[in-house]
Protein backbone atom coordinates (compact mmCIF):
# COMPACT_ATOMS: atom_id res chain seq x y z
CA UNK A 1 7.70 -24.92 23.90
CA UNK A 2 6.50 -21.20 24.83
CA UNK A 3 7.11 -18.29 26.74
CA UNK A 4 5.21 -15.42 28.62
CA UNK A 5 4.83 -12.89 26.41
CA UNK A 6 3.18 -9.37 26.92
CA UNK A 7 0.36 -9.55 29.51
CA UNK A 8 1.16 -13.25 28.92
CA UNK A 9 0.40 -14.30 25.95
CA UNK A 10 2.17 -17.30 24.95
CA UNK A 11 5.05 -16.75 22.54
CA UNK A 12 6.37 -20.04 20.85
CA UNK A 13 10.22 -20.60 21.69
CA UNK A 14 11.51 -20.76 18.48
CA UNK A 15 9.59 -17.33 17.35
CA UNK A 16 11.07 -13.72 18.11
CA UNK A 17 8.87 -10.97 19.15
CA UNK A 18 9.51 -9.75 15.62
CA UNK A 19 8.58 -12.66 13.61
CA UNK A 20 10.21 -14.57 10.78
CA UNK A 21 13.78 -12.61 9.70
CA UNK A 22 13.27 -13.62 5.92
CA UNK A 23 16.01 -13.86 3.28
CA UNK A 24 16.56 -11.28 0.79
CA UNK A 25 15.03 -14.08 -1.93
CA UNK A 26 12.07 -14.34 0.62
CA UNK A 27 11.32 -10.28 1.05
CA UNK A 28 11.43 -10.29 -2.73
CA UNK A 29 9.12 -12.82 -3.40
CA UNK A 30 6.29 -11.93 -0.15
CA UNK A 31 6.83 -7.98 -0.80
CA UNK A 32 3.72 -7.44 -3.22
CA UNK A 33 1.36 -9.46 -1.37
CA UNK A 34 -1.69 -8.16 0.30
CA UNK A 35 -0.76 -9.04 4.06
CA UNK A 36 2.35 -7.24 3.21
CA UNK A 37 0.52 -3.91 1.93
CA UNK A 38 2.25 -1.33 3.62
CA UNK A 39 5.84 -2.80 3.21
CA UNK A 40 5.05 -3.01 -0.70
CA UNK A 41 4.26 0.20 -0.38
CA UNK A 42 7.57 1.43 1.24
CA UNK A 43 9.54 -0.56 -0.78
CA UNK A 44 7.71 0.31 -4.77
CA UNK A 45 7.74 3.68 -3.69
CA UNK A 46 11.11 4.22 -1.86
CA UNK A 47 12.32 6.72 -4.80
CA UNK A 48 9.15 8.77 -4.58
CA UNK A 49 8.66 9.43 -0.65
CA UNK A 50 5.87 11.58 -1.29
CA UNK A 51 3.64 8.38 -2.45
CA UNK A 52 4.40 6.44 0.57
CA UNK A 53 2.41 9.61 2.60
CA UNK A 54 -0.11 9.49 -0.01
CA UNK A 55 -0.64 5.92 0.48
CA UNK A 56 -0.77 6.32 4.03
CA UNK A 57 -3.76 8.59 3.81
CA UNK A 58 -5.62 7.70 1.09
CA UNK A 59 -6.24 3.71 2.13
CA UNK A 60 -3.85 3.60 5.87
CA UNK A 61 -2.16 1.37 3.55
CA UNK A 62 -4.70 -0.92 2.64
CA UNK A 63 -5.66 -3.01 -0.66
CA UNK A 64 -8.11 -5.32 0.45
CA UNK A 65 -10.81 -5.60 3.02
CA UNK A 66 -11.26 -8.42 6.08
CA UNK A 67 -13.79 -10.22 3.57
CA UNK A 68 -11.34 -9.94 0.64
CA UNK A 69 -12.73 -7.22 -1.39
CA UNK A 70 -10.70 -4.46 -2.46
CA UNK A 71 -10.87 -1.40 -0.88
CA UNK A 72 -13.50 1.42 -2.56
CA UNK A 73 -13.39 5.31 -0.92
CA UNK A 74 -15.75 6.49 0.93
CA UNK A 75 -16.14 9.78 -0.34
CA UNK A 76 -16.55 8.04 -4.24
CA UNK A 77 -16.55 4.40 -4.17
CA UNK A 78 -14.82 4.29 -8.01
CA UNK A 79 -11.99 4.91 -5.49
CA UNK A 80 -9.89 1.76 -6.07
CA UNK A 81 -7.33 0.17 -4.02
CA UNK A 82 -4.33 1.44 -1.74
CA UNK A 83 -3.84 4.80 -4.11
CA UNK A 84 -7.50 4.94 -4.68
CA UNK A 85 -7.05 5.13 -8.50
CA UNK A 86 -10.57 6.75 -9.88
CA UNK A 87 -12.36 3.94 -12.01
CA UNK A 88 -14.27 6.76 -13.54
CA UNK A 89 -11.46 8.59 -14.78
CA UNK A 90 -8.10 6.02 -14.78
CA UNK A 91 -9.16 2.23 -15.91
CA UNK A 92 -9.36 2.60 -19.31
CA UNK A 93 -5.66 3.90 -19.74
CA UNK A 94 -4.92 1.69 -17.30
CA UNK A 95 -6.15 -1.66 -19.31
CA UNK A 96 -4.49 -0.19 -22.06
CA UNK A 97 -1.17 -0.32 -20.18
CA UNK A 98 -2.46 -4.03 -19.18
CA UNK A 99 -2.50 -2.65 -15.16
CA UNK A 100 -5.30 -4.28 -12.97
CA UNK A 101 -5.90 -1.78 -11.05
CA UNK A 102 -7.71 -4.04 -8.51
CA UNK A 103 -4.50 -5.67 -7.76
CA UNK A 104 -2.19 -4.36 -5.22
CA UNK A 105 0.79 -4.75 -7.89
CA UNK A 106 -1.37 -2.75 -10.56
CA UNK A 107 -2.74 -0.25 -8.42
CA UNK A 108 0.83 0.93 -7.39
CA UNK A 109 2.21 0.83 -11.00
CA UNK A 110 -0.64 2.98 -12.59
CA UNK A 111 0.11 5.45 -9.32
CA UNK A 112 3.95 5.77 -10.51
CA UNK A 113 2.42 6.59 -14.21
CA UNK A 114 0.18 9.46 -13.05
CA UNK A 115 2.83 10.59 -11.01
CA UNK A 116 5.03 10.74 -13.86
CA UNK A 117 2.88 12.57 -15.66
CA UNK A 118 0.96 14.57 -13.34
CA UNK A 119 2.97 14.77 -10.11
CA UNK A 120 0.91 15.11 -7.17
CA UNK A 121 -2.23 16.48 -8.52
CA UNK A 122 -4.58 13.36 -8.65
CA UNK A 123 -4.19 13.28 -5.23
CA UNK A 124 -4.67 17.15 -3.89
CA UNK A 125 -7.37 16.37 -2.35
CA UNK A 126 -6.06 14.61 0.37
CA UNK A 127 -2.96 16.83 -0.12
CA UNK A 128 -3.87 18.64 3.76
CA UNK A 129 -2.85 14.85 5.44
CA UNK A 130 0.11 14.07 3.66
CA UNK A 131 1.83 17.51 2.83
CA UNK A 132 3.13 18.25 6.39
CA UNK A 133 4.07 14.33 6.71
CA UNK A 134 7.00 14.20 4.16
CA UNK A 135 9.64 13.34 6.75
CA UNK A 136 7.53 10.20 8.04
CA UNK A 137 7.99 8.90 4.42
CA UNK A 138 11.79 7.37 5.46
């Protein structure tokens, strides 16, 4: 039924070390949820490398919180999400658009719209983490 694992943890027999290989019908359908954050990520954002880094240092790729609630910066807690989309500044254009920026899939979209409009600037100040990272993006 199991095997020794690492420092022997019990592995079940019919598991690999690297999990469940899913189906191309299965990746598409578990990408965009919130276990799945940082792949999401990598995958919305595979045209625009740059955002992957962002991600990385704005919310180390998270959404959502151990109890469930999404995540709010630190620094300003109107922060929101995995690209910490201001509340202050961003919801209102962003219900407009009918984004929820408190979901994972929202919060990603309304990032692609202010980086179609404003590049990288919403995010300059965490531009010192993520500028010299580029290559880590692939």
């Amino acid at each position: 039924m199991a095997v020794s694992g690492v420092g022997g943890v019990a592995v079940p027999a019919e598991t690999t070390a690297y999990g469940h290989i899913a189906t191309s019908g299965e990746v598409e359908s578990e990408m965009l949820t919130e276990g799945n954050t940082e792949l999401a990520v990598r995958e919305y954002f595979k045209d625009i490398p740059v955002m992957i880094q962002i991600a990385r240092c704005e919310s180390h790729f998270r959404h959502t919180l151990a109890d469930g609630s999404v995540l709010q910066g630190r620094v300003d807690s109107a922060d929101t999400g995995v690209m910490q989309i201001n509340k202050r500044y961003h919801l209102s254009t962003a219900n407009k658009l009918g984004l929820d920026i408190t979901k994972l899939e929202g919060n990603m979209a309304y990032a692609r719209h202010l980086y179609e409009k404003q590049g990288t600037q919403p995010w300059r100040a965490s531009a010192a983490c993520w500028k010299g990272n580029l290559a880590l993006a692939k």
